[in-house]
N, C-alpha and C. Protein backbone atom coordinates (compact mmCIF):
# COMPACT_ATOMS: atom_id res chain seq x y z
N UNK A 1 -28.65 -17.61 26.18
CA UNK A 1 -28.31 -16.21 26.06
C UNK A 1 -26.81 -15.99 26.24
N UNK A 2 -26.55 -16.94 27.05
CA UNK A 2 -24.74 -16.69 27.39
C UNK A 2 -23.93 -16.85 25.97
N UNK A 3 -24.53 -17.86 25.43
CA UNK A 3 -24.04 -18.54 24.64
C UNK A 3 -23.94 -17.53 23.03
N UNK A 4 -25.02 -16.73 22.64
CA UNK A 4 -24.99 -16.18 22.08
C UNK A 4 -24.19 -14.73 22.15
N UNK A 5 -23.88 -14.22 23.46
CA UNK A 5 -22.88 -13.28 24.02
C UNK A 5 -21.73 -13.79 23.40
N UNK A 6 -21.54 -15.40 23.76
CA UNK A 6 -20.12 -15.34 23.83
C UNK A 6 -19.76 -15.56 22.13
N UNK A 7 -20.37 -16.00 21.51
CA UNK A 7 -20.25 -16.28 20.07
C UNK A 7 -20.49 -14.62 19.26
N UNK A 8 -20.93 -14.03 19.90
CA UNK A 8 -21.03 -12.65 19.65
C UNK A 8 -19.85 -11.68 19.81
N UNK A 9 -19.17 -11.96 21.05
CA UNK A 9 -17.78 -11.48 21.45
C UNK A 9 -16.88 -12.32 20.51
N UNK A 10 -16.77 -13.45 20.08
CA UNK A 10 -15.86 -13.73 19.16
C UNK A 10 -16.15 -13.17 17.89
N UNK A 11 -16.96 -12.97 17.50
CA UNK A 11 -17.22 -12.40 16.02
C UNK A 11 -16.86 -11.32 15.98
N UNK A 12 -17.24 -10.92 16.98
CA UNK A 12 -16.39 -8.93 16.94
C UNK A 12 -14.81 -8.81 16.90
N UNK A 13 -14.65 -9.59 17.76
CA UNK A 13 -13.08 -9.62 18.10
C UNK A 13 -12.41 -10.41 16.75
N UNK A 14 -12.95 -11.38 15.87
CA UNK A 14 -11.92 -11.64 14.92
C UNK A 14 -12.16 -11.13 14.01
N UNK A 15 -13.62 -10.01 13.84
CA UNK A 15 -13.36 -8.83 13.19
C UNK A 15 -12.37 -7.98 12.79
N UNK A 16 -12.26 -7.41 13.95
CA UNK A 16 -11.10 -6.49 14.74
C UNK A 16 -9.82 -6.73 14.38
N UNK A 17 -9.95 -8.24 14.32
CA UNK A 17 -8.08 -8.23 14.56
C UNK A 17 -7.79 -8.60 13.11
N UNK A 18 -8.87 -8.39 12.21
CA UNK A 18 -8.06 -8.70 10.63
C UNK A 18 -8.14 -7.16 10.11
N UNK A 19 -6.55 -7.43 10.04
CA UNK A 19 -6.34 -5.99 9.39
C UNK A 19 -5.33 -5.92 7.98
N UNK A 20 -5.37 -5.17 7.19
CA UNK A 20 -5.21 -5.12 5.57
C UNK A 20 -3.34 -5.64 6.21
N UNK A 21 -3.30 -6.38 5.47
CA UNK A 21 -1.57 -7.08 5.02
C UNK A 21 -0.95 -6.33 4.19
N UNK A 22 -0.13 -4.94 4.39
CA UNK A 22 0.81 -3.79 4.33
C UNK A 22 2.33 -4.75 3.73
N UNK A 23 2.57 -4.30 2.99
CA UNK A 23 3.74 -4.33 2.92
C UNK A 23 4.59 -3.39 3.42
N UNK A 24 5.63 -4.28 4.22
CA UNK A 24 6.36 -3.25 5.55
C UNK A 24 7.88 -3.76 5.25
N UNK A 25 7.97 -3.60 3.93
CA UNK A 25 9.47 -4.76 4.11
C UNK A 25 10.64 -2.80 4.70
N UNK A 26 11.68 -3.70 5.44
CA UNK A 26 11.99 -2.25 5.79
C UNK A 26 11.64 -1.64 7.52
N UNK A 27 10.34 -2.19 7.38
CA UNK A 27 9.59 -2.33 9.16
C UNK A 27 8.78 -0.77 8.31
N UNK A 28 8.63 -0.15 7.12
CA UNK A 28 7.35 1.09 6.78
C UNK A 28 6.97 0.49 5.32
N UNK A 29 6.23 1.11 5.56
CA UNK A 29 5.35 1.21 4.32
C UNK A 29 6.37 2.01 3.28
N UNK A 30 5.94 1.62 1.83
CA UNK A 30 7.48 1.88 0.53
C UNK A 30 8.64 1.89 0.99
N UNK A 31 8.55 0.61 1.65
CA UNK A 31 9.79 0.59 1.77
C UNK A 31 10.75 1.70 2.54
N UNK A 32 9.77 2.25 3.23
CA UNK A 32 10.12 3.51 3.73
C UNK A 32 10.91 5.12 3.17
N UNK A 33 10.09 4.63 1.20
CA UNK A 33 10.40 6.16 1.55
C UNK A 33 8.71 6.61 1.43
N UNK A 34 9.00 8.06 1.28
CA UNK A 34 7.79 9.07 1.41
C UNK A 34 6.71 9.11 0.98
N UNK A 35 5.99 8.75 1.22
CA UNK A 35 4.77 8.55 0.57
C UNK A 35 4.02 10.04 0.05
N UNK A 36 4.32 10.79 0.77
CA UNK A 36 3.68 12.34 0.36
C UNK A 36 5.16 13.12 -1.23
N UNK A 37 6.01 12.56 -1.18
CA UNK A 37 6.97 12.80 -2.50
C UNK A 37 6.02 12.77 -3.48
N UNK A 38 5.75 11.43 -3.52
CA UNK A 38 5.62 10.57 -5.05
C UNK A 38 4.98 11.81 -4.99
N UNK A 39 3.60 12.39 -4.53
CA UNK A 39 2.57 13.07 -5.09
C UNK A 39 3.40 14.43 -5.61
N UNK A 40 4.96 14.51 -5.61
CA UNK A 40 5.49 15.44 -5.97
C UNK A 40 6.11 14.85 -7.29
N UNK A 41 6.12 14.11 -7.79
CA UNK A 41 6.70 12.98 -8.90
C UNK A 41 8.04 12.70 -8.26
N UNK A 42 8.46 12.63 -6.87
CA UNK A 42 9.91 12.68 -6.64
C UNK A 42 10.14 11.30 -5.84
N UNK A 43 10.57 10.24 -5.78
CA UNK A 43 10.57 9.44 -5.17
C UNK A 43 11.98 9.13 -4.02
N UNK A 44 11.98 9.67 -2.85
CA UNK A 44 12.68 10.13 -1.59
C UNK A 44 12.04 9.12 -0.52
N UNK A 45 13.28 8.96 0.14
CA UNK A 45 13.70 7.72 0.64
C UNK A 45 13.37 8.96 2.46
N UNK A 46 12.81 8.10 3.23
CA UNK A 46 11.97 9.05 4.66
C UNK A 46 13.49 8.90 5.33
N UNK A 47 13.29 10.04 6.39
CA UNK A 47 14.00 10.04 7.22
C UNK A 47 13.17 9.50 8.67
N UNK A 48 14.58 8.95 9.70
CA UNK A 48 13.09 8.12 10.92
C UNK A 48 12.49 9.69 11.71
N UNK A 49 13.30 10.92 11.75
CA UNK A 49 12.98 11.98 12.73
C UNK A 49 11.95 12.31 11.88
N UNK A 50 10.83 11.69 11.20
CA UNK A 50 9.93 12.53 10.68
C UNK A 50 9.17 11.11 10.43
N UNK A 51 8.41 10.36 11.38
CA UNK A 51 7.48 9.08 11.07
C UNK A 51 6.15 9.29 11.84
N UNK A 52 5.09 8.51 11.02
CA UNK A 52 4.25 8.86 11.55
C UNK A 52 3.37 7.16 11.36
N UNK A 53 2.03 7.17 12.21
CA UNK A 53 1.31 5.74 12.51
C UNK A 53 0.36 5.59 12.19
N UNK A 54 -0.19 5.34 10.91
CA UNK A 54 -1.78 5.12 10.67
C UNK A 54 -2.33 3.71 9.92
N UNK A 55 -2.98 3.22 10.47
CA UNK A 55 -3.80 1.52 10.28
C UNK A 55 -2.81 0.80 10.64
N UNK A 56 -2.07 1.27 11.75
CA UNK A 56 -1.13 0.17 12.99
C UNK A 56 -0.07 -0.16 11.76
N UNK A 57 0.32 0.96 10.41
CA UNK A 57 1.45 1.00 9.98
C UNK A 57 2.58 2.21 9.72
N UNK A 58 3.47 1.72 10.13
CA UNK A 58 4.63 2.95 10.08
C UNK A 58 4.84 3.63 8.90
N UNK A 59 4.87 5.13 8.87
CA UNK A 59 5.38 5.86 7.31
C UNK A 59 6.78 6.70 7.60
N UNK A 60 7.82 7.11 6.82
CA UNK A 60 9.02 7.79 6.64
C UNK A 60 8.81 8.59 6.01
N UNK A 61 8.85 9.97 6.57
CA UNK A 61 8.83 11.32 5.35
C UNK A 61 10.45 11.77 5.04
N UNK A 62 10.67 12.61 4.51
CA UNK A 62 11.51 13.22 4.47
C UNK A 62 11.44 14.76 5.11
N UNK A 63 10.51 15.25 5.40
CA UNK A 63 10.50 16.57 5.96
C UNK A 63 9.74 17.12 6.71
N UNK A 64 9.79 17.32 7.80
CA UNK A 64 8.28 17.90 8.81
C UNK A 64 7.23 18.22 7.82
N UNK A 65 7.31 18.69 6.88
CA UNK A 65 6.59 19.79 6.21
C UNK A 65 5.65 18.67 5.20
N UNK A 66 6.23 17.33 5.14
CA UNK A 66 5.22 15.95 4.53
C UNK A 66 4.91 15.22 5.12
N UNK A 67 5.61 15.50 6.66
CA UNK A 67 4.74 14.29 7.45
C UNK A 67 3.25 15.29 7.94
N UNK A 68 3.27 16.55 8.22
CA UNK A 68 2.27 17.42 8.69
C UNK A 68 1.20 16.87 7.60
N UNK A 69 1.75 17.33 6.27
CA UNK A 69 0.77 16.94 4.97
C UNK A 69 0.03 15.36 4.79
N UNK A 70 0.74 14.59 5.60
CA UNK A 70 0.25 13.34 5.77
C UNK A 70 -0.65 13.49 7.25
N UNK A 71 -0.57 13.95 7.50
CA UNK A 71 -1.52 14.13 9.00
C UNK A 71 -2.90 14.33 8.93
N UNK A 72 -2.71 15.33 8.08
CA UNK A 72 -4.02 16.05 7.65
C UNK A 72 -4.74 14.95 6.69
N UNK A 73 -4.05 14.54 5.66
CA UNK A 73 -4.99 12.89 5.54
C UNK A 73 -4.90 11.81 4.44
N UNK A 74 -4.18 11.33 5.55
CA UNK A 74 -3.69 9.77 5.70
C UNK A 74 -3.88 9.30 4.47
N UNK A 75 -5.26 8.93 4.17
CA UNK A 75 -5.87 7.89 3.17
C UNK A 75 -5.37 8.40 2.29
N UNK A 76 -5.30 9.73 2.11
CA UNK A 76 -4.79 10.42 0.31
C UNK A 76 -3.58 9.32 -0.21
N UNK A 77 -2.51 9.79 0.94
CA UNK A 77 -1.25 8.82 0.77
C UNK A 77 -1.07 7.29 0.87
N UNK A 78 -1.99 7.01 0.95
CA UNK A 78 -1.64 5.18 1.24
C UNK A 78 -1.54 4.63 -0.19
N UNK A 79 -0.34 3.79 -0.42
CA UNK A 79 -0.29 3.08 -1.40
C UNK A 79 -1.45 2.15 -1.73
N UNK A 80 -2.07 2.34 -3.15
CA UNK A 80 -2.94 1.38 -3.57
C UNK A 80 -2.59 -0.45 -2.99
N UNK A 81 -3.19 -1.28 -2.56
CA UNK A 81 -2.52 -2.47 -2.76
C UNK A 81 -2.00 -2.76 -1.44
N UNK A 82 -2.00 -2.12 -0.33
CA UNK A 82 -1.36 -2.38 0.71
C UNK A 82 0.26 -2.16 0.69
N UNK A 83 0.28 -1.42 -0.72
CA UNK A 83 1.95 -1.13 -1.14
C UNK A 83 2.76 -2.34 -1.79
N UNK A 84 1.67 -3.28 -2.13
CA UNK A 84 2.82 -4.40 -3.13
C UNK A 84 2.06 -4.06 -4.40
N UNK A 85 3.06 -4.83 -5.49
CA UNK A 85 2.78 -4.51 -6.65
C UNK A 85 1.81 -4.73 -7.15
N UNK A 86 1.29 -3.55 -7.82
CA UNK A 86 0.05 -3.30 -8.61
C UNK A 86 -0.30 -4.50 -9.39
N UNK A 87 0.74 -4.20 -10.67
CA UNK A 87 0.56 -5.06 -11.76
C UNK A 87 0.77 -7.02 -11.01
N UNK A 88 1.46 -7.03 -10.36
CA UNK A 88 1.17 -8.38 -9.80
C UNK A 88 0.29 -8.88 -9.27
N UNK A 89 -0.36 -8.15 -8.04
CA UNK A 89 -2.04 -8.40 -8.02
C UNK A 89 -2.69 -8.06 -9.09
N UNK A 90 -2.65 -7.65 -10.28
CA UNK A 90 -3.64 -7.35 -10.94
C UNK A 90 -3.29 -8.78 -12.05
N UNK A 91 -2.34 -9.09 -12.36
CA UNK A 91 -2.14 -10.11 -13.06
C UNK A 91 -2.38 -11.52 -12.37
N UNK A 92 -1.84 -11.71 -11.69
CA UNK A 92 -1.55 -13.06 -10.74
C UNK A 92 -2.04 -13.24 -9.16
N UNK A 93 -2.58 -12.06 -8.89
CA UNK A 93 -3.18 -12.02 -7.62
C UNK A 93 -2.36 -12.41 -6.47
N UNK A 94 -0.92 -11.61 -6.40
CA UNK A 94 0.31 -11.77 -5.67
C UNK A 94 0.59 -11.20 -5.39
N UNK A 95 1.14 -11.03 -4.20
CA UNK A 95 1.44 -10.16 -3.38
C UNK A 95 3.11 -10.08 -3.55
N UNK A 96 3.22 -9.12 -3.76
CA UNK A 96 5.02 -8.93 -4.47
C UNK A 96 5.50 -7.78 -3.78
N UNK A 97 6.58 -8.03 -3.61
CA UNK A 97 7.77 -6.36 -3.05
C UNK A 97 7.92 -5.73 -3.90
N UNK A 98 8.12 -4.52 -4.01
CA UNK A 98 8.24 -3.24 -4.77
C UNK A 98 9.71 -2.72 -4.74
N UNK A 99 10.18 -2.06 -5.64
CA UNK A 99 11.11 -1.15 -5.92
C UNK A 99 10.49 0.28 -5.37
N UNK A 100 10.95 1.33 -4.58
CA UNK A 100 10.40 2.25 -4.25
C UNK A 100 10.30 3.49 -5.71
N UNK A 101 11.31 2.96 -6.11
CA UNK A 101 11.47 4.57 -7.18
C UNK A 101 10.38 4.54 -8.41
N UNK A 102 9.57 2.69 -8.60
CA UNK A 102 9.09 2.41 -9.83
C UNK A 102 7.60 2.72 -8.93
N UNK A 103 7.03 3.97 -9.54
CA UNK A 103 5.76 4.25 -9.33
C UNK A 103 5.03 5.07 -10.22
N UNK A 104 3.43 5.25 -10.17
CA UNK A 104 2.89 6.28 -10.42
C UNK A 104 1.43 6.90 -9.94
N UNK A 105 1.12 8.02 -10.31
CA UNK A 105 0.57 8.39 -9.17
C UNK A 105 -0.91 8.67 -10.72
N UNK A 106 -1.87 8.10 -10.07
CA UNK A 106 -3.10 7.93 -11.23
C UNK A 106 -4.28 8.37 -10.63
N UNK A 107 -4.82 9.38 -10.79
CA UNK A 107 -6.09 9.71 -10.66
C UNK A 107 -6.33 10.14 -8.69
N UNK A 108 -4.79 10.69 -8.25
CA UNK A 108 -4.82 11.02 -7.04
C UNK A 108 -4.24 9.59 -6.46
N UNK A 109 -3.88 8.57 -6.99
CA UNK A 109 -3.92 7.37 -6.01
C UNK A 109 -2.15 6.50 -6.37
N UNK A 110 -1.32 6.26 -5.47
CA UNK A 110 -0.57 5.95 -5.73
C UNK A 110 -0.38 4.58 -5.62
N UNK A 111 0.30 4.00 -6.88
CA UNK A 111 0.55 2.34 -7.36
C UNK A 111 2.23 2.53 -7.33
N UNK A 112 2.48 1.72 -7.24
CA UNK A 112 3.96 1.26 -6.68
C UNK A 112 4.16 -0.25 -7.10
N UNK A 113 5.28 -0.42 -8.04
CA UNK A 113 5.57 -1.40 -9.07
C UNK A 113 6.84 -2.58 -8.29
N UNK A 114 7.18 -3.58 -9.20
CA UNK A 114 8.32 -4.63 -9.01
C UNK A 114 9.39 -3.78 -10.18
N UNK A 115 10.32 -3.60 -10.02
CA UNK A 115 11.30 -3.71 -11.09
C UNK A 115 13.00 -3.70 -10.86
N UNK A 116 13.19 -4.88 -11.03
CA UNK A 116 14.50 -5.90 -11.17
C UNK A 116 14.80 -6.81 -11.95
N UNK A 117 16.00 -7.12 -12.22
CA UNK A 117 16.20 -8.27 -12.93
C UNK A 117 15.99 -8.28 -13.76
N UNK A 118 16.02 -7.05 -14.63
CA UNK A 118 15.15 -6.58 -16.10
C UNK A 118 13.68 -6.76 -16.44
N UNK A 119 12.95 -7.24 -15.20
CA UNK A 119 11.66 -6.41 -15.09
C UNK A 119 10.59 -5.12 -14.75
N UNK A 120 10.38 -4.28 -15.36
CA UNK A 120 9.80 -3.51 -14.78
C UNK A 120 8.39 -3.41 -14.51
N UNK A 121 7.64 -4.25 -14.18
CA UNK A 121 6.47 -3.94 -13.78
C UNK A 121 5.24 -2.73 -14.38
N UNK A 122 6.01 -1.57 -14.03
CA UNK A 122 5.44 -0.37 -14.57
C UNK A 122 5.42 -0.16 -16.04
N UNK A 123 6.25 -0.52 -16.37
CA UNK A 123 6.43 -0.31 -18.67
C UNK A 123 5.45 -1.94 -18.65
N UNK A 124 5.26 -2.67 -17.99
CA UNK A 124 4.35 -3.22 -18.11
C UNK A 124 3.10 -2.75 -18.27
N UNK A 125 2.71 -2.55 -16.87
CA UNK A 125 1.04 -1.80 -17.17
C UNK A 125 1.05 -0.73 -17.83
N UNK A 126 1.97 -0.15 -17.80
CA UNK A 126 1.75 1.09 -19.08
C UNK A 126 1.65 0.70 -20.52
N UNK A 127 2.25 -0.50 -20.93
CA UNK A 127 1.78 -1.55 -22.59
C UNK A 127 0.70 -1.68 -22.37
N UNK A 128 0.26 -2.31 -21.50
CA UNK A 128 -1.15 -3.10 -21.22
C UNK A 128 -2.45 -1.72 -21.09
N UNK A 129 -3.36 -2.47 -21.04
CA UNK A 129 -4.69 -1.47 -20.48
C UNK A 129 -5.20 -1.19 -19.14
N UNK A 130 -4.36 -0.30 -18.80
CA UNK A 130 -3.71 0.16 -17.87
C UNK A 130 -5.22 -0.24 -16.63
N UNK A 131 -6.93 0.23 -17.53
CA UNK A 131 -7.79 0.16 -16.96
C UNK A 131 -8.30 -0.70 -16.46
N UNK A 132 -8.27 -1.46 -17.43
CA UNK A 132 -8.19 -2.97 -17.12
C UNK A 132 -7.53 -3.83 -16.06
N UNK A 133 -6.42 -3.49 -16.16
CA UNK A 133 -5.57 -4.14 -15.14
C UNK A 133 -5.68 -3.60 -13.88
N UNK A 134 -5.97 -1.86 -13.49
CA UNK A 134 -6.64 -1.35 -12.20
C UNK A 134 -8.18 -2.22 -11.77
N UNK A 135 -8.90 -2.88 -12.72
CA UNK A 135 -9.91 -3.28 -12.40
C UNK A 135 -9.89 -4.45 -12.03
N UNK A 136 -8.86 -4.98 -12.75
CA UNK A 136 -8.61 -6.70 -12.28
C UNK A 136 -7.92 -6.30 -10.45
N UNK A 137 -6.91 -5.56 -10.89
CA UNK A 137 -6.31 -5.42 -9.22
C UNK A 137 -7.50 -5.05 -8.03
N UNK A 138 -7.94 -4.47 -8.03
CA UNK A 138 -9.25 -4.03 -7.24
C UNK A 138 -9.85 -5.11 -7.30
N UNK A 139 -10.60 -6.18 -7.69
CA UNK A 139 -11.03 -7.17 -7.85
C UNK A 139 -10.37 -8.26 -6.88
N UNK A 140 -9.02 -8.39 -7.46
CA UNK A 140 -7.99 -9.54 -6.57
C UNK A 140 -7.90 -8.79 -5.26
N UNK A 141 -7.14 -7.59 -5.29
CA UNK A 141 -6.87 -7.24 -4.16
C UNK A 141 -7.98 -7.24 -2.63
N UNK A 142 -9.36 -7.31 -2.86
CA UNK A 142 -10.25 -7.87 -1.98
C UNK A 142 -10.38 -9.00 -1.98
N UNK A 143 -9.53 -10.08 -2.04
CA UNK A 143 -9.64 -11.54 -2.09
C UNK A 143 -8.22 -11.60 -1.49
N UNK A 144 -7.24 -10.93 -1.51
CA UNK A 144 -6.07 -11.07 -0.87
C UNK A 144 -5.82 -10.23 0.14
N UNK A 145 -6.44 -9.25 0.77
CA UNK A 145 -6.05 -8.05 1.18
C UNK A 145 -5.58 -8.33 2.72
N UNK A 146 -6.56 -9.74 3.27
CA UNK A 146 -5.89 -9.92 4.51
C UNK A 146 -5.30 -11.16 5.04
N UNK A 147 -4.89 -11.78 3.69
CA UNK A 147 -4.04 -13.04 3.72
C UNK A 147 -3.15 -13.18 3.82
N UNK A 148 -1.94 -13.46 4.92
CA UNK A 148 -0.32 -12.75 5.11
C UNK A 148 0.77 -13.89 4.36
């Protein structure tokens, strides 16, 4: 009986301690800007007097008035993907850094792209089938989601 306690207490506990792999480059999430913008099509870079803490990750608003709007709820705003690039998990099942400004906001849900070096990520999935490639990402992205 002990024995099954204690193999019981470990199962819970390394439950617990796996939690989704965020991209935090920056020490927030996009890189720290706003996550409540994009849903304005505006992509704004947070200020720290306006941060807030949800799934043990940091966010940057730009204005009392979007971190409140993020309060009220959370999940609306969380980047698809843990906040790395869409089209890279959806292609290659990789976990990639983002450009903050290359995004879009689809069906209420915000994706957040790579684009440098004369790649853009986003005029990518926008050639491609766009549906397709949300379905492949959703797919990968539960096979990577808590692999750091």
């Amino acid at each position: 009986m002990r024995s099954l306690i204690i193999i019981f207490t470990i199962t819970i506990s390394s439950l617990s301690a796996q939690t989704i792999d965020y991209n935090l480059k920056k020490g927030y999430a996009a890189n720290g800007y706003d996550v409540v913008s994009y849903f304005n099509n505006k992509a704004i870079e947070g200020n720290r007097n306006f941060t807030a803490t949800y799934d043990n990750t940091k966010y940057k608003f730009s204005s009392e008035n979007n971190l409140n709007t993020f309060k009220k709820d959370p999940k609306m705003y969380i980047p698809q993907y843990g906040g790395y690039c869409a089209y890279a998990v959806a292609i290659k099942s990789n976990k990639v850094s983002i450009n903050p400004k290359t995004f879009k906001i689809n069906e209420g849900k915000l994706y957040l792209f790579y684009n440098a070096w004369g790649t853009n990520t986003l005029e990518l999935w926008q050639k491609q089938n766009e549906s397709e490639l949300q379905k492949k990402a959703d797919v990968n992205w539960e096979n990577i989601k808590f692999k750091k």
